[in-house]
C-alpha atoms as a PDB file:
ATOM      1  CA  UNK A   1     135.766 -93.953 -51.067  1.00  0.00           C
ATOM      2  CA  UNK A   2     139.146 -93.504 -52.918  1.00  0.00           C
ATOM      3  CA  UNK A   3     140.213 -95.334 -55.782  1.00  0.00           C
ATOM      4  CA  UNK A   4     143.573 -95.088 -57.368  1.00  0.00           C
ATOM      5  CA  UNK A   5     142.553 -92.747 -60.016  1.00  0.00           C
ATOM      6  CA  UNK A   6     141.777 -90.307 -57.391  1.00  0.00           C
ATOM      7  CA  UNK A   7     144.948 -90.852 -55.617  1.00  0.00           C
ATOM      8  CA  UNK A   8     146.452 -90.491 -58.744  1.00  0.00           C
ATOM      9  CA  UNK A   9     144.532 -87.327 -60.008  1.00  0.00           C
ATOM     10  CA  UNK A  10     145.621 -85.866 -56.328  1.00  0.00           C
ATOM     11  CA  UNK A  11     149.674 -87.093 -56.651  1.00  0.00           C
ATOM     12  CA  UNK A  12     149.311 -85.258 -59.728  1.00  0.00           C
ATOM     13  CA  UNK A  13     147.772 -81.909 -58.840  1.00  0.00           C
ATOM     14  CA  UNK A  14     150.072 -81.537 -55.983  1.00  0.00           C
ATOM     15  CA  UNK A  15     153.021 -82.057 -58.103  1.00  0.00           C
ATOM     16  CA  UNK A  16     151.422 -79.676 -60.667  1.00  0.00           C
ATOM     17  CA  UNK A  17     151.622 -77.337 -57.360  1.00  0.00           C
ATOM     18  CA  UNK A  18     155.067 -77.827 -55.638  1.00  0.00           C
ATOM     19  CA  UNK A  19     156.335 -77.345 -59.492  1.00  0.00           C
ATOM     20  CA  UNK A  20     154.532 -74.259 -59.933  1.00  0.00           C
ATOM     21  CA  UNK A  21     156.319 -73.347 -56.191  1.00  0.00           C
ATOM     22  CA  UNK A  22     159.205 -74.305 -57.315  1.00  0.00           C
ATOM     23  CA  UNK A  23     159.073 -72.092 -60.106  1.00  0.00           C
ATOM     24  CA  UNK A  24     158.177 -68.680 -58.192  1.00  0.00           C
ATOM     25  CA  UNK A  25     160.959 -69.404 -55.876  1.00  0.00           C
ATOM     26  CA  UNK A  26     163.440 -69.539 -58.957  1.00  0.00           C
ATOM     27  CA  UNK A  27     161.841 -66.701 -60.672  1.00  0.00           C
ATOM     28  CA  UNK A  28     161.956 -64.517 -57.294  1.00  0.00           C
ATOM     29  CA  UNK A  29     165.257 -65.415 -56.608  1.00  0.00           C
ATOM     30  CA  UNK A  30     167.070 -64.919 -59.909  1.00  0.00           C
ATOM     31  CA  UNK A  31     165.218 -61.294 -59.810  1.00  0.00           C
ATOM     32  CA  UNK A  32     166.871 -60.538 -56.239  1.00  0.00           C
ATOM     33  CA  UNK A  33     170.379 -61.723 -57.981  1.00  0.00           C
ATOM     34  CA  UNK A  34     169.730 -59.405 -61.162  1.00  0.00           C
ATOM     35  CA  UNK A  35     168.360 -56.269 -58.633  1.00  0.00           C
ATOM     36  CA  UNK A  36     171.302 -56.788 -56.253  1.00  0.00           C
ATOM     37  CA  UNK A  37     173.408 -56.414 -59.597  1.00  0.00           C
ATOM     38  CA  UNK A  38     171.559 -53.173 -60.684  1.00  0.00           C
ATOM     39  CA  UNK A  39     171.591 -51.625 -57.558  1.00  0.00           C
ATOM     40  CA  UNK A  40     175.491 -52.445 -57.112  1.00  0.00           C
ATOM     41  CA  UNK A  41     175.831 -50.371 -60.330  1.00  0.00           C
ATOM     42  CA  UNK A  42     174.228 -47.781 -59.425  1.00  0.00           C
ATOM     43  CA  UNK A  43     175.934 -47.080 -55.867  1.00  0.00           C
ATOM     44  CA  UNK A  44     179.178 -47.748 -57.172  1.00  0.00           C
ATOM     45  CA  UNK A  45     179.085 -44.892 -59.973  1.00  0.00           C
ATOM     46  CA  UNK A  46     181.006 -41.985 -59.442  1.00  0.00           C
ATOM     47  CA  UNK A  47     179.419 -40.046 -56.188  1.00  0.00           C
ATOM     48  CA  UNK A  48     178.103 -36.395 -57.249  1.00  0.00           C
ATOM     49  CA  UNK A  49     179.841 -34.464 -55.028  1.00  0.00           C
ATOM     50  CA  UNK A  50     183.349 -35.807 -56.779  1.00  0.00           C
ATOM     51  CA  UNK A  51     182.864 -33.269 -59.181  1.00  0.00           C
ATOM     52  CA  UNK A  52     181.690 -30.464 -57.308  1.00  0.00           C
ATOM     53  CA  UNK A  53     185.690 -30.813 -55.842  1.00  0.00           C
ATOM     54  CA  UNK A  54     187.547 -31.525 -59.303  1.00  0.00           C
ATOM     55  CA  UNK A  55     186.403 -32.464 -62.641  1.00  0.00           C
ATOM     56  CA  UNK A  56     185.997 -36.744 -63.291  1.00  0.00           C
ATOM     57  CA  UNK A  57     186.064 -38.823 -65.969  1.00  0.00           C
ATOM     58  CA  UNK A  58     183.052 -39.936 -65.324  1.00  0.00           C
ATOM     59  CA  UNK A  59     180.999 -43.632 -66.208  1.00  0.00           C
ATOM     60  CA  UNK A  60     180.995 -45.618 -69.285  1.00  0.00           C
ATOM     61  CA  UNK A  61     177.788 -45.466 -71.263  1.00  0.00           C
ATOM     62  CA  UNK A  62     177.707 -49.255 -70.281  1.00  0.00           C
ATOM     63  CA  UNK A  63     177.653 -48.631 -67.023  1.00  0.00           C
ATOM     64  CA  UNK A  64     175.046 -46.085 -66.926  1.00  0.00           C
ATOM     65  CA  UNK A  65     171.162 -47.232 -67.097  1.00  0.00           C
ATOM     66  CA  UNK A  66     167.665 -46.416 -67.842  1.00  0.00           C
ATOM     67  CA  UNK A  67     165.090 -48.023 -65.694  1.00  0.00           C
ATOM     68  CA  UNK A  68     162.275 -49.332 -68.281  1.00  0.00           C
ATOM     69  CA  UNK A  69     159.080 -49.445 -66.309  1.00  0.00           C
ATOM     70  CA  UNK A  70     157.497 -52.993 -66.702  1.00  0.00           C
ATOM     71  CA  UNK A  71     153.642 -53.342 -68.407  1.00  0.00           C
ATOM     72  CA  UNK A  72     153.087 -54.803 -64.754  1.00  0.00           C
ATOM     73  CA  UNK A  73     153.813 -51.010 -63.088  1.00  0.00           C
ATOM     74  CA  UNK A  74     150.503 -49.415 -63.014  1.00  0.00           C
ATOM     75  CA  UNK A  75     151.577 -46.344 -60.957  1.00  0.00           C
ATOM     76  CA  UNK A  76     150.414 -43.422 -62.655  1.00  0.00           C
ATOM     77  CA  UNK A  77     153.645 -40.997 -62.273  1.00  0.00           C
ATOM     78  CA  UNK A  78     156.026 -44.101 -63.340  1.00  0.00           C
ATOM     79  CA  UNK A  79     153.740 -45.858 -65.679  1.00  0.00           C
ATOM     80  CA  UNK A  80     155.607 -46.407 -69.176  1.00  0.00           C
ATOM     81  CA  UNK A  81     158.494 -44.336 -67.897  1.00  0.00           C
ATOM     82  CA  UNK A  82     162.091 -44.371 -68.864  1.00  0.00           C
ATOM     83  CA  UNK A  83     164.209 -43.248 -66.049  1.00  0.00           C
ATOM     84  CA  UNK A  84     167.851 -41.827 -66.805  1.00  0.00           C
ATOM     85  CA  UNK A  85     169.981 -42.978 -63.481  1.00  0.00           C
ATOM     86  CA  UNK A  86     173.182 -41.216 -62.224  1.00  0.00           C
ATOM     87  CA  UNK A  87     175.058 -41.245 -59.225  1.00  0.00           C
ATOM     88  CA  UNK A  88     174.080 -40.273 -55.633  1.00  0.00           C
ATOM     89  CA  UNK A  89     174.159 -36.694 -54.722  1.00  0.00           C
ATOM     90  CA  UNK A  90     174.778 -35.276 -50.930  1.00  0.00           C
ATOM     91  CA  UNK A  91     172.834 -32.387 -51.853  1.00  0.00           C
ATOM     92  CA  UNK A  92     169.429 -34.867 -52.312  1.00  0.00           C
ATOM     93  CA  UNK A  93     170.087 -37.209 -49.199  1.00  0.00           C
ATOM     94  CA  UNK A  94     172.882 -39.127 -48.802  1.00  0.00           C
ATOM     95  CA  UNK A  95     172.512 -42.792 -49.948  1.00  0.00           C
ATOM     96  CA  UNK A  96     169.487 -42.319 -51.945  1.00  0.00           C
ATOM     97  CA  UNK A  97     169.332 -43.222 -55.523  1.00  0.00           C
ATOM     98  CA  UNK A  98     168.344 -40.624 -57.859  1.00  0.00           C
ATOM     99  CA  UNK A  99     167.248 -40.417 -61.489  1.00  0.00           C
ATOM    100  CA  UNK A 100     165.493 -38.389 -63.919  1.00  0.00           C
ATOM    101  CA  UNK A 101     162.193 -39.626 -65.928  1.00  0.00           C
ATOM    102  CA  UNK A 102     163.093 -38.678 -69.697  1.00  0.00           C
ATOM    103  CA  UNK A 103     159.589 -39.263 -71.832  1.00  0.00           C
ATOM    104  CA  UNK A 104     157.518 -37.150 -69.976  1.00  0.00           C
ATOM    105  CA  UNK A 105     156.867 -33.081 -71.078  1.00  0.00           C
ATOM    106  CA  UNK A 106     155.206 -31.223 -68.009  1.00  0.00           C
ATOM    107  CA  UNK A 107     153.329 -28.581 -68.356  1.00  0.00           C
ATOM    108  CA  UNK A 108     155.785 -26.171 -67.228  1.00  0.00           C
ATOM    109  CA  UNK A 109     156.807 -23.231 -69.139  1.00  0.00           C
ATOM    110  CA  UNK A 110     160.323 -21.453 -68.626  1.00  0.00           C
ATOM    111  CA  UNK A 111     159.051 -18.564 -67.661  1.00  0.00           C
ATOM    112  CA  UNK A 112     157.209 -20.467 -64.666  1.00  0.00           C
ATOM    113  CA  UNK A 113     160.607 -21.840 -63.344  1.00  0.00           C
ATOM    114  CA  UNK A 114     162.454 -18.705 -63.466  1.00  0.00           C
ATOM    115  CA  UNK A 115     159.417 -15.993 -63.307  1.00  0.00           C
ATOM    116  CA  UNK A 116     161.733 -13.524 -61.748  1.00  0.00           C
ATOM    117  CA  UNK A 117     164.506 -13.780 -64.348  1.00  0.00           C
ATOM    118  CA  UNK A 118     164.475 -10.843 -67.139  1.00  0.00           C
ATOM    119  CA  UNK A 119     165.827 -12.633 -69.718  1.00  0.00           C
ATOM    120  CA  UNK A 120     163.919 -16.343 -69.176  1.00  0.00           C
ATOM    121  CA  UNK A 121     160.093 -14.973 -67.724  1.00  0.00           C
ATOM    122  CA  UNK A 122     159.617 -14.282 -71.772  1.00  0.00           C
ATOM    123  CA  UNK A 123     160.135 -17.595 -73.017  1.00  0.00           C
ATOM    124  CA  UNK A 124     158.017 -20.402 -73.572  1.00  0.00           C
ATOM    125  CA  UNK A 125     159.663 -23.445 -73.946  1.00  0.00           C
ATOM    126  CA  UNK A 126     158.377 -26.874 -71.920  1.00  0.00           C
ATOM    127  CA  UNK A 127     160.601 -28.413 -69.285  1.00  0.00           C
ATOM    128  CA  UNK A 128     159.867 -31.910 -68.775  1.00  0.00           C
ATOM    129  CA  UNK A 129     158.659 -34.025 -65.748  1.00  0.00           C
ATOM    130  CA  UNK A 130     161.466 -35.527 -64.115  1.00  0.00           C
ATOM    131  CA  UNK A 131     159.987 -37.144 -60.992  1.00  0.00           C
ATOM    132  CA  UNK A 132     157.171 -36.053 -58.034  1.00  0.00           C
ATOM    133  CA  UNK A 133     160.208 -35.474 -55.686  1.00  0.00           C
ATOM    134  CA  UNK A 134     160.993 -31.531 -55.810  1.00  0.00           C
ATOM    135  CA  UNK A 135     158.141 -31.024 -58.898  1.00  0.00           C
ATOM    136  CA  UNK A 136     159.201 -27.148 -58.817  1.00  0.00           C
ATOM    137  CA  UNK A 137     163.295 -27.369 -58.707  1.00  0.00           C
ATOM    138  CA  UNK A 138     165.092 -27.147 -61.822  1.00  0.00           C
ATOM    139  CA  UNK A 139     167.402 -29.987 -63.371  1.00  0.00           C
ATOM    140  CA  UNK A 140     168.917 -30.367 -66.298  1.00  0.00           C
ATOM    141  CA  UNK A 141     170.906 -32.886 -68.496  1.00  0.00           C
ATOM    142  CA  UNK A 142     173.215 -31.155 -71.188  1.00  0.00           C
ATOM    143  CA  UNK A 143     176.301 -32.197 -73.313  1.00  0.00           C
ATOM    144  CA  UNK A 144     179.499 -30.356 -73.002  1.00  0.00           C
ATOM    145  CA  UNK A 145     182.871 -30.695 -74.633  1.00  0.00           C
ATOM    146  CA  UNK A 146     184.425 -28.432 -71.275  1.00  0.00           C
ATOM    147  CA  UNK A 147     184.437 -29.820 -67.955  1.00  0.00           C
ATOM    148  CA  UNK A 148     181.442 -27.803 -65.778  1.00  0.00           C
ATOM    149  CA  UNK A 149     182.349 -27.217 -61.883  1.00  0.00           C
ATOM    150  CA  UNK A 150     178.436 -26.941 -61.308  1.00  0.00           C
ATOM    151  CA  UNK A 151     177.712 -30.225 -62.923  1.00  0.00           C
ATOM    152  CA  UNK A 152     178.365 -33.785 -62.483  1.00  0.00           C
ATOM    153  CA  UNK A 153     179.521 -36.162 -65.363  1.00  0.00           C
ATOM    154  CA  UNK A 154     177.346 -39.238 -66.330  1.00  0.00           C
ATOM    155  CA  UNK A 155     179.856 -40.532 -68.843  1.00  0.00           C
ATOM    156  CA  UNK A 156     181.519 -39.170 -72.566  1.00  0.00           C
ATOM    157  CA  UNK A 157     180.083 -35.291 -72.695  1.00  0.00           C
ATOM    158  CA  UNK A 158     176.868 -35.812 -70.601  1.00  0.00           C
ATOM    159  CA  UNK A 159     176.597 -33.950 -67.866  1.00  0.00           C
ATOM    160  CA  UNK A 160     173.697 -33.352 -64.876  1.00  0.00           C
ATOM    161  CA  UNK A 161     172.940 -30.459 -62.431  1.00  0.00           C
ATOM    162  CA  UNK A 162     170.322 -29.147 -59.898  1.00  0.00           C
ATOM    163  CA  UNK A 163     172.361 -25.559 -59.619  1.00  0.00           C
ATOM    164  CA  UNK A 164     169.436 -23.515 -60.567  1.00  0.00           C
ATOM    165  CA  UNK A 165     171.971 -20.333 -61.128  1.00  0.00           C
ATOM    166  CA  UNK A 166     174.259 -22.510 -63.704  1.00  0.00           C
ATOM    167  CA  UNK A 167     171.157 -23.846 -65.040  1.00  0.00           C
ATOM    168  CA  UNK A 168     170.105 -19.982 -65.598  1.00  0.00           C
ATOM    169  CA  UNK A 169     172.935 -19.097 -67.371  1.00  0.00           C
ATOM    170  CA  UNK A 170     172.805 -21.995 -69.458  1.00  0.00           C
ATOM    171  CA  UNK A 171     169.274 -21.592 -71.071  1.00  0.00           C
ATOM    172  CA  UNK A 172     170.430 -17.785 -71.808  1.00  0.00           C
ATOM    173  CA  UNK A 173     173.019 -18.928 -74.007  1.00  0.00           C
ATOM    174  CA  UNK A 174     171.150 -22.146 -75.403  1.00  0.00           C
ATOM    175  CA  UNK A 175     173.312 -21.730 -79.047  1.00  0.00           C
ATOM    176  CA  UNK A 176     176.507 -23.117 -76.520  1.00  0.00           C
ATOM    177  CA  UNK A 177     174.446 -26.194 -75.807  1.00  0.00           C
ATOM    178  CA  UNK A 178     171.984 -27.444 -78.386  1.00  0.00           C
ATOM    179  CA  UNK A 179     172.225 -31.007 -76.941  1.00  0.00           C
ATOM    180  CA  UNK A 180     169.690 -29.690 -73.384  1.00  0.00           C
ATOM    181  CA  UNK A 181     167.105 -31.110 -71.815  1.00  0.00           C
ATOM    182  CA  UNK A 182     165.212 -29.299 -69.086  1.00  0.00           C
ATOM    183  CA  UNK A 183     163.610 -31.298 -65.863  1.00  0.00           C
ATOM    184  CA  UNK A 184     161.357 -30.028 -63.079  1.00  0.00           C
ATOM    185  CA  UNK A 185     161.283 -32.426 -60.470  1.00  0.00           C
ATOM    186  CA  UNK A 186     163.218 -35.915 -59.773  1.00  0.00           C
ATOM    187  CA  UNK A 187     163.005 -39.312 -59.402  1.00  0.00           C
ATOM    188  CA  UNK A 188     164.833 -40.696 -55.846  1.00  0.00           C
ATOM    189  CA  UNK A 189     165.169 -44.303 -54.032  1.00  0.00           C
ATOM    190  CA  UNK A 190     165.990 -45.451 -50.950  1.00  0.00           C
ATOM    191  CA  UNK A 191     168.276 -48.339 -52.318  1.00  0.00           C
ATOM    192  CA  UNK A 192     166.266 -51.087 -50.686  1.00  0.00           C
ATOM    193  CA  UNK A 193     163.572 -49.501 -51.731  1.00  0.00           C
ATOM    194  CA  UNK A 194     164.483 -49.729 -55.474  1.00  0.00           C
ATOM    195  CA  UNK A 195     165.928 -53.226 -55.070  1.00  0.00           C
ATOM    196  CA  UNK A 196     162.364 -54.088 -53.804  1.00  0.00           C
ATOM    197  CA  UNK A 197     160.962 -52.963 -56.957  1.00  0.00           C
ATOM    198  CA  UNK A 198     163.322 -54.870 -59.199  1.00  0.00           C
ATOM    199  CA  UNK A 199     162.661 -57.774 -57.268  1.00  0.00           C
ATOM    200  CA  UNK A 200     158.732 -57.813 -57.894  1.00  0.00           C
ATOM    201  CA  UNK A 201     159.177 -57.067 -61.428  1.00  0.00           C
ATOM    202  CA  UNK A 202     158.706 -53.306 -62.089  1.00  0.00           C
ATOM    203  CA  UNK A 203     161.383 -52.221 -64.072  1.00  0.00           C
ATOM    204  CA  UNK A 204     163.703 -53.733 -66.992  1.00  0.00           C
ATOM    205  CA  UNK A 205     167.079 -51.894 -66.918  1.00  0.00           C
ATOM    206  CA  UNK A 206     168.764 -51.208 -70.407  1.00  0.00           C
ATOM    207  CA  UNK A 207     172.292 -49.446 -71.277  1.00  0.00           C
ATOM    208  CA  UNK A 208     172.000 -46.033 -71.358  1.00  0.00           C
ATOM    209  CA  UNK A 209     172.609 -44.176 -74.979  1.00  0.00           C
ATOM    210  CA  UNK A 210     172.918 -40.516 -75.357  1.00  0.00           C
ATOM    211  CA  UNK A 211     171.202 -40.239 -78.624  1.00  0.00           C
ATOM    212  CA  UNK A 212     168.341 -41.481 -76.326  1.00  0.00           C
ATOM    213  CA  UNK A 213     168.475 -39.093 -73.938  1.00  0.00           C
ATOM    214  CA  UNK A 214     168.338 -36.235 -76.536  1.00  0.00           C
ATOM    215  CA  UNK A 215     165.892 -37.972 -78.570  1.00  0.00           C
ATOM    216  CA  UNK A 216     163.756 -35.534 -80.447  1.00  0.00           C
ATOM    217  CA  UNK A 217     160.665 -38.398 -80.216  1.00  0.00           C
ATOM    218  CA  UNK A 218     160.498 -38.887 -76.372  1.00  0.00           C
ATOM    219  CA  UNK A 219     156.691 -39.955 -76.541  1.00  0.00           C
ATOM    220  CA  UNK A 220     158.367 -43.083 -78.745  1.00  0.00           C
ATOM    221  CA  UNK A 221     161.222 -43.848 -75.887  1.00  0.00           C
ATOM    222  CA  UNK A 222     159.447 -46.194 -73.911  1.00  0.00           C
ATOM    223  CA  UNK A 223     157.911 -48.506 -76.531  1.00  0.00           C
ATOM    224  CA  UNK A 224     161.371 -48.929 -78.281  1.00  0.00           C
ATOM    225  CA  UNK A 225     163.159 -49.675 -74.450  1.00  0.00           C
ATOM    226  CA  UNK A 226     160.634 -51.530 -73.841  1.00  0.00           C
ATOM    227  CA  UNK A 227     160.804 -53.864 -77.351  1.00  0.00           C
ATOM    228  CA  UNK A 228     164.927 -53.744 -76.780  1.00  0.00           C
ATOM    229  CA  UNK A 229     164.313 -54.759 -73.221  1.00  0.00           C
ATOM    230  CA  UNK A 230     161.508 -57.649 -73.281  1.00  0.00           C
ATOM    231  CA  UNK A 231     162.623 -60.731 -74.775  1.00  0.00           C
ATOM    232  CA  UNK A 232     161.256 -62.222 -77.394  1.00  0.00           C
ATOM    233  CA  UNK A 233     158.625 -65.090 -77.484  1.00  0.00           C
ATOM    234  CA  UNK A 234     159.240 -68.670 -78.110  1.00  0.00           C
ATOM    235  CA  UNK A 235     157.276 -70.217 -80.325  1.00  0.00           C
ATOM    236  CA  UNK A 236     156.375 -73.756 -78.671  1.00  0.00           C
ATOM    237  CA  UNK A 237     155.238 -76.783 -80.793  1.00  0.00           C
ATOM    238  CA  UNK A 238     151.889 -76.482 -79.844  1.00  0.00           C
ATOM    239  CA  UNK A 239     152.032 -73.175 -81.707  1.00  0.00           C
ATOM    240  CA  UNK A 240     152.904 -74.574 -84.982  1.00  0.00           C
ATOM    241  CA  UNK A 241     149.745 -75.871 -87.210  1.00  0.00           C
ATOM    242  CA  UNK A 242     149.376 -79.575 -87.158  1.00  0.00           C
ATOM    243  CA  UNK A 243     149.293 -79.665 -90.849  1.00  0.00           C
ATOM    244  CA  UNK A 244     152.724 -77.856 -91.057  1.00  0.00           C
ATOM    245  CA  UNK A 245     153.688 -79.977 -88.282  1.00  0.00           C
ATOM    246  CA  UNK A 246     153.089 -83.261 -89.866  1.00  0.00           C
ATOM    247  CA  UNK A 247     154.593 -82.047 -92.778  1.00  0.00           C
ATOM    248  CA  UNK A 248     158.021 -81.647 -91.401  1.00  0.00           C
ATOM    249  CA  UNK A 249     161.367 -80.539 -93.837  1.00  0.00           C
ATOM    250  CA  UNK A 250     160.990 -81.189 -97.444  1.00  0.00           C
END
């Protein structure tokens, strides 16, 4: 038998339900909006192969982006990654977006990279794990004051290349560029690929600083994205103390 309480109690629950419906449809939809944005970003910066022709001024710093993996991304090669993005490259697939995980040392050594080089198979510093695609070919991010044919500008003095020969000659002469960071493998995207990911929540994406991508505390990059990037909580009403509550402004 049903009374009007339990008619009630049911009206009620399956409001409590089409709200909460309601809500994921928002949610889902604002994230397709913000990954659409993102991913125009990213396509529209400055193709690769621009400067392989003739030097370019490159992006802005606020145009180009880390990707801040989410708490919520559990996979083991992106979890608590920061991911440097730059533009598309012919020489990785065309269309495919491409960055470079920053916070993560592999245990590479120069002279495993380059074991048939003279000059590098003697020294020992650690490249660092840019991404499972490639896990053996060299990359490297470096700042230069001179325009490099080999390389492709992010934005300012940043520069990126794969040319393992140019990326030879620059760790021989590493007094011309302090400001180097060396990558074995890469990170890469089919764009709807990447937009999926944004849209189920994996990855914050914050402005890209080059003091960052230098940073001489990498193992701390992620935590201090991840604080810029996550907003902060509200504290509700129901937070408060009743006692401070009922005491209200003095």
């Amino acid at each position: 038998m049903h009374t009007p309480e339990m008619n009630q109690g049911a009206r009620e629950a399956y409001n409590a339900r089409a709200r909460g419906l309601n809500r994921r449809i928002m949610l889902r939809s604002r994230a397709a909006v913000l990954a659409s944005c993102l991913l125009s970003v990213v396509l529209s910066m400055t193709p690769a192969h621009a400067v392989q022709d003739k030097p370019n001024k490159g992006d802005s710093e606020d145009k180009t982006l880390f990707l801040v993996a989410r708490p919520e991304l559990r996979d083991p090669i992106f979890k608590e990654s920061v991911v440097l993005m730059f533009p598309s490259s012919v020489e990785v697939g065309e269309g495919l977006v491409v960055g470079l995980i920053l916070n993560k040392p592999a245990r590479v050594e120069l002279r495993e990279i380059f074991p048939n080089d003279k000059v590098l198979k003697n020294r020992f510093e650690t490249a660092y794990f840019g991404g499972p695609v490639d896990p053996r070919a060299p990359g490297v991010v470096f700042r230069s004051s001179a325009p490099a044919k080999q390389a492709v500008l992010l934005f300012g003095d940043v520069y990126v290349s794969f040319d393992p020969d140019f990326i030879k000659e620059l760790l021989k002469e590493p007094e011309k560029t302090p400001d180097l960071r060396l990558f074995v493998g890469r990170s890469q995207w089919a764009p709807a690929q990447l937009q999926n990911e944004m849209v189920v929540g994996a990855w914050y994406s914050v402005r890209a600083e080059t003091n960052l991508i230098f940073s001489a505390g990498p193992q701390y990059l992620w935590r201090k994205l991840f604080e810029r990037a996550e907003p902060a909580p509200v504290a509700k009403a129901s937070d408060v103390p009743t006692s401070a509550r009922d005491r209200g402004p003095r």
